[in-house]
Protein backbone atom coordinates (compact mmCIF):
# COMPACT_ATOMS: atom_id res chain seq x y z
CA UNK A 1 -138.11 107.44 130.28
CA UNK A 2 -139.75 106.91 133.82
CA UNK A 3 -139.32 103.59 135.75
CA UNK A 4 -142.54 102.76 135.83
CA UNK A 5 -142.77 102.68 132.02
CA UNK A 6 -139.16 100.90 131.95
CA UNK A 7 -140.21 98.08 133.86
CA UNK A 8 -143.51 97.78 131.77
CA UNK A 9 -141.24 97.18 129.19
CA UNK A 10 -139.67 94.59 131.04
CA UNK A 11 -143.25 93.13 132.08
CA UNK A 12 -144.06 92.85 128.11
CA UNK A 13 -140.53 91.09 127.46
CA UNK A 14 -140.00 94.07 124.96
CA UNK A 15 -136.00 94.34 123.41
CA UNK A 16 -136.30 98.14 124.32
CA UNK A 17 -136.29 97.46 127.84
CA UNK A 18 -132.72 96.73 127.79
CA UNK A 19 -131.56 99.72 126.01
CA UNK A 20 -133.66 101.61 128.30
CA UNK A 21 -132.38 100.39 131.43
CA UNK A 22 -128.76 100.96 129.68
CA UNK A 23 -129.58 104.76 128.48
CA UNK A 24 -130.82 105.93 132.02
CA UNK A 25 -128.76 103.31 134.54
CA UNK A 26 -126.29 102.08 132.38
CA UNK A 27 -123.30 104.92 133.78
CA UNK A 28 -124.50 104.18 137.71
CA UNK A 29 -124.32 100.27 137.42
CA UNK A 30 -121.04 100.68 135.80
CA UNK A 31 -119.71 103.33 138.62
CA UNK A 32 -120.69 100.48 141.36
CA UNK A 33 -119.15 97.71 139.33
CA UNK A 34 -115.76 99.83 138.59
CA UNK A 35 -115.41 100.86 142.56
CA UNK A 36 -115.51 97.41 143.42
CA UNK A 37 -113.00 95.49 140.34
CA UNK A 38 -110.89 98.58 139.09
CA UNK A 39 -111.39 96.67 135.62
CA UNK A 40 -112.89 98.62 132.64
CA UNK A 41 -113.67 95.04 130.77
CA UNK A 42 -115.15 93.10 134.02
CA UNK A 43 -117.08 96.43 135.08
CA UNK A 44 -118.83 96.28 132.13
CA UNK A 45 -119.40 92.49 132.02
CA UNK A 46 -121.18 92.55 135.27
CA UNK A 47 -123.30 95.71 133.85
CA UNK A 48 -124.30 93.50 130.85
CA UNK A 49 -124.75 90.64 133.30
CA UNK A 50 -127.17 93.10 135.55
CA UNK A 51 -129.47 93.66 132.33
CA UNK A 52 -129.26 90.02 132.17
CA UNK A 53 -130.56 89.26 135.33
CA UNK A 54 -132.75 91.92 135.18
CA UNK A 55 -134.32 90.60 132.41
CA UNK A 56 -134.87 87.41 133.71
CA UNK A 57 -135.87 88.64 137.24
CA UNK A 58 -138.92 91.01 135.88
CA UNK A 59 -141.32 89.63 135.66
CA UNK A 60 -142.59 87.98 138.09
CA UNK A 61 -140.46 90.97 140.02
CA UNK A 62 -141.61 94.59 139.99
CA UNK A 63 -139.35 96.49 141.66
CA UNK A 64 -140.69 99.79 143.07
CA UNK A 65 -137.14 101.23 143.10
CA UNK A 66 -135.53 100.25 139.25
CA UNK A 67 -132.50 101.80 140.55
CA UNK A 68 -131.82 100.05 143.82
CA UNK A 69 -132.85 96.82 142.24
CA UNK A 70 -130.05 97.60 139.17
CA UNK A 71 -127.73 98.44 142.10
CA UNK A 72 -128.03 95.46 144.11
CA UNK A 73 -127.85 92.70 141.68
CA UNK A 74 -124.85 94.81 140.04
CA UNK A 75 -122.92 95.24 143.21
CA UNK A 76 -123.40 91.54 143.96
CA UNK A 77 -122.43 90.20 140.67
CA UNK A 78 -119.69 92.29 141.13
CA UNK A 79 -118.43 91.63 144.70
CA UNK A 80 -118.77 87.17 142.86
CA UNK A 81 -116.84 88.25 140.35
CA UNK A 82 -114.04 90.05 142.76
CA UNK A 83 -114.26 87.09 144.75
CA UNK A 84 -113.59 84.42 142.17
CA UNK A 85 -110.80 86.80 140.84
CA UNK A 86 -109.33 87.62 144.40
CA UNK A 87 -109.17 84.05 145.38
CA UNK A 88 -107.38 83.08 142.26
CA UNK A 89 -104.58 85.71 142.99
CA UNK A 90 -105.18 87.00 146.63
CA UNK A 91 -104.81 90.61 145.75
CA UNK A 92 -105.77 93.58 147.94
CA UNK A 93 -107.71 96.94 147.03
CA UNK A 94 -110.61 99.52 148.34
CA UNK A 95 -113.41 96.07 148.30
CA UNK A 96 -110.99 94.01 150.96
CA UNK A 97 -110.28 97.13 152.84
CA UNK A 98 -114.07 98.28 153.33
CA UNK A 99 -114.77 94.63 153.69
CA UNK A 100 -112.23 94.15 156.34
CA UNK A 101 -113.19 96.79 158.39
CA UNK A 102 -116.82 96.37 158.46
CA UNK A 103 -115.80 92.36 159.69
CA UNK A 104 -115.24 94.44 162.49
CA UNK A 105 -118.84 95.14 163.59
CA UNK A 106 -120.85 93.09 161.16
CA UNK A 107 -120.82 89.43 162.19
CA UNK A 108 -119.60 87.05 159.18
CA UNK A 109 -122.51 84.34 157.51
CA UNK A 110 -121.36 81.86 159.96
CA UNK A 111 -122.93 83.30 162.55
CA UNK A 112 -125.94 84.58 161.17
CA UNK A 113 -127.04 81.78 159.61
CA UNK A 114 -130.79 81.82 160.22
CA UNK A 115 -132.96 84.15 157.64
CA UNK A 116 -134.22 85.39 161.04
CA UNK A 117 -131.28 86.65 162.69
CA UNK A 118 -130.48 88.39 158.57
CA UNK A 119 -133.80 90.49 159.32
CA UNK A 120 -132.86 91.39 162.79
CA UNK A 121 -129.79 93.00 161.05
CA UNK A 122 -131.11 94.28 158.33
CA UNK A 123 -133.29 96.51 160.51
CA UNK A 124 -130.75 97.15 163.10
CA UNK A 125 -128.66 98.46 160.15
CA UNK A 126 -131.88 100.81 158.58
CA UNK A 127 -132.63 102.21 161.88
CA UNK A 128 -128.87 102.67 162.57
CA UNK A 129 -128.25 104.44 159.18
CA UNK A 130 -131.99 106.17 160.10
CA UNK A 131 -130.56 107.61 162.91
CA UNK A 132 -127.04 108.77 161.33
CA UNK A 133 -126.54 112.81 160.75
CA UNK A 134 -126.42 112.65 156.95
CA UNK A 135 -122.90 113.53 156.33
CA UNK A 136 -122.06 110.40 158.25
CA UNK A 137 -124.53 108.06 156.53
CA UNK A 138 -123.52 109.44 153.02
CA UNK A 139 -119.67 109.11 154.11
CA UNK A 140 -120.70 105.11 155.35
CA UNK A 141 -122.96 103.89 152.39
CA UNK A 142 -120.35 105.50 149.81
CA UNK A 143 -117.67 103.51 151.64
CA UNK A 144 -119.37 100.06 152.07
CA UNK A 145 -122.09 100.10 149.76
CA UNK A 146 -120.56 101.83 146.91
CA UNK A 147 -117.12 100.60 148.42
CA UNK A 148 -115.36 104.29 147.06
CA UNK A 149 -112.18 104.72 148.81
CA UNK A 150 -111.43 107.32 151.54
CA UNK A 151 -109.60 109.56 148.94
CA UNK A 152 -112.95 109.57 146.68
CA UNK A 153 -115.02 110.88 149.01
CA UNK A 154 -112.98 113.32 150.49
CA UNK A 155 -112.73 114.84 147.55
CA UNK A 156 -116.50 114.69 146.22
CA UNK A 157 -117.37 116.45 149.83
CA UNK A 158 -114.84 118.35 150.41
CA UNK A 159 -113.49 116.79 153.26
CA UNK A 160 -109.90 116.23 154.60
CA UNK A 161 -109.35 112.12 154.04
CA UNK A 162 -108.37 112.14 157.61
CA UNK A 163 -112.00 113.43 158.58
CA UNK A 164 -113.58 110.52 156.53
CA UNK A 165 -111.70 108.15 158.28
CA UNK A 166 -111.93 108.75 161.57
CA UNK A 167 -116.25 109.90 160.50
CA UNK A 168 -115.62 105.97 159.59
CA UNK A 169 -114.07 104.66 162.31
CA UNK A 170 -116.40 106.21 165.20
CA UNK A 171 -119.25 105.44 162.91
CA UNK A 172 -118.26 101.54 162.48
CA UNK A 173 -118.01 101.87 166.52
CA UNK A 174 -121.14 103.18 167.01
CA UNK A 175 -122.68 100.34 165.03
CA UNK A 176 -120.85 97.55 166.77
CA UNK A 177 -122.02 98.88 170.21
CA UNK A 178 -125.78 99.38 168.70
CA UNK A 179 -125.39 95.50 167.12
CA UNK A 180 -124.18 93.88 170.75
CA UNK A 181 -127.15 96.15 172.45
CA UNK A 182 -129.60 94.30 169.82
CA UNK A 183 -127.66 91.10 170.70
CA UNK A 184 -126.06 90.30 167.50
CA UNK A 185 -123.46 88.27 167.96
CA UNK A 186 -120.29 89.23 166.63
């Protein structure tokens, strides 16, 4: 079924929305969830969760993009729920690694704490990622939007891991000097 006639479904609070959403999305929401907890049983409570919030965020929502909206609120449910369990037992993994070094070049809340200064680097990121060669921007939103680990995408491209990280590295340079040009602080 097409989107557009999945998130009518959602517009007429039909039950078949749901299943729809799980049928076409349902393995891609869980792929995102699973990169970020390593947990078969939380993955798939933050998927449920995602048709959840789904549900309650069309309408008055209407996403143009069902699968970018699915893959937002699951990644973010997702990165909560590795919060909540990483502060309760302070363990490592691919999410604090990616996380860590993208503190690097992406300034923390604290200091972006105006919805203005969010936009500025929200488009300083698009036009960053815009301008990437697209091995390089695949190589960076699979690492710190889909947060899989060097090894993973090595393998799904056929690269050596040591390529991918030093791809990452330069890249993560390249976007703090472009961030300090814009005159985000870090």
């Amino acid at each position: 079924m097409d989107d557009r006639k999945i998130v009518q479904l959602y517009m007429d609070r039909s039950d078949q929305a749901i299943s729809e959403t799980s049928k076409k999305y349902g393995r891609y929401c869980h792929y995102i969830a699973n990169n970020i907890l390593h947990n078969e049983e939380d993955s798939e409570e933050c998927v449920n969760d995602t048709y959840l919030r789904t549900w309650n965020s069309i309408p008055p929502k209407q996403p143009k993009l069902l699968r970018t909206f699915l893959g937002k609120i699951t990644r973010n449910l997702s990165l909560n729920r590795w919060e909540k369990l990483s502060a309760e037992k302070r363990g490592g993994g691919q999410v604090s690694l990616a996380l860590e070094e993208l503190s690097e070049c992406i300034p923390s809340n604290e200091n972006t704490d105006s919805i203005v200064d969010n936009m500025v680097l929200k488009t300083a990121l698009d036009h960053f990622l815009d301008e990437l060669p697209a091995q390089t921007r695949i190589m960076f939103v699979r690492r710190y939007w889909y947060m899989s680990s060097v090894k993973e995408i090595a393998d799904e491209y056929g690269f050596s891991e040591s390529k991918v990280t030093v791809t990452l590295f330069r890249t993560r340079e390249k976007l703090k000097t472009v961030l300090e040009k814009e005159g985000i602080v870090l």
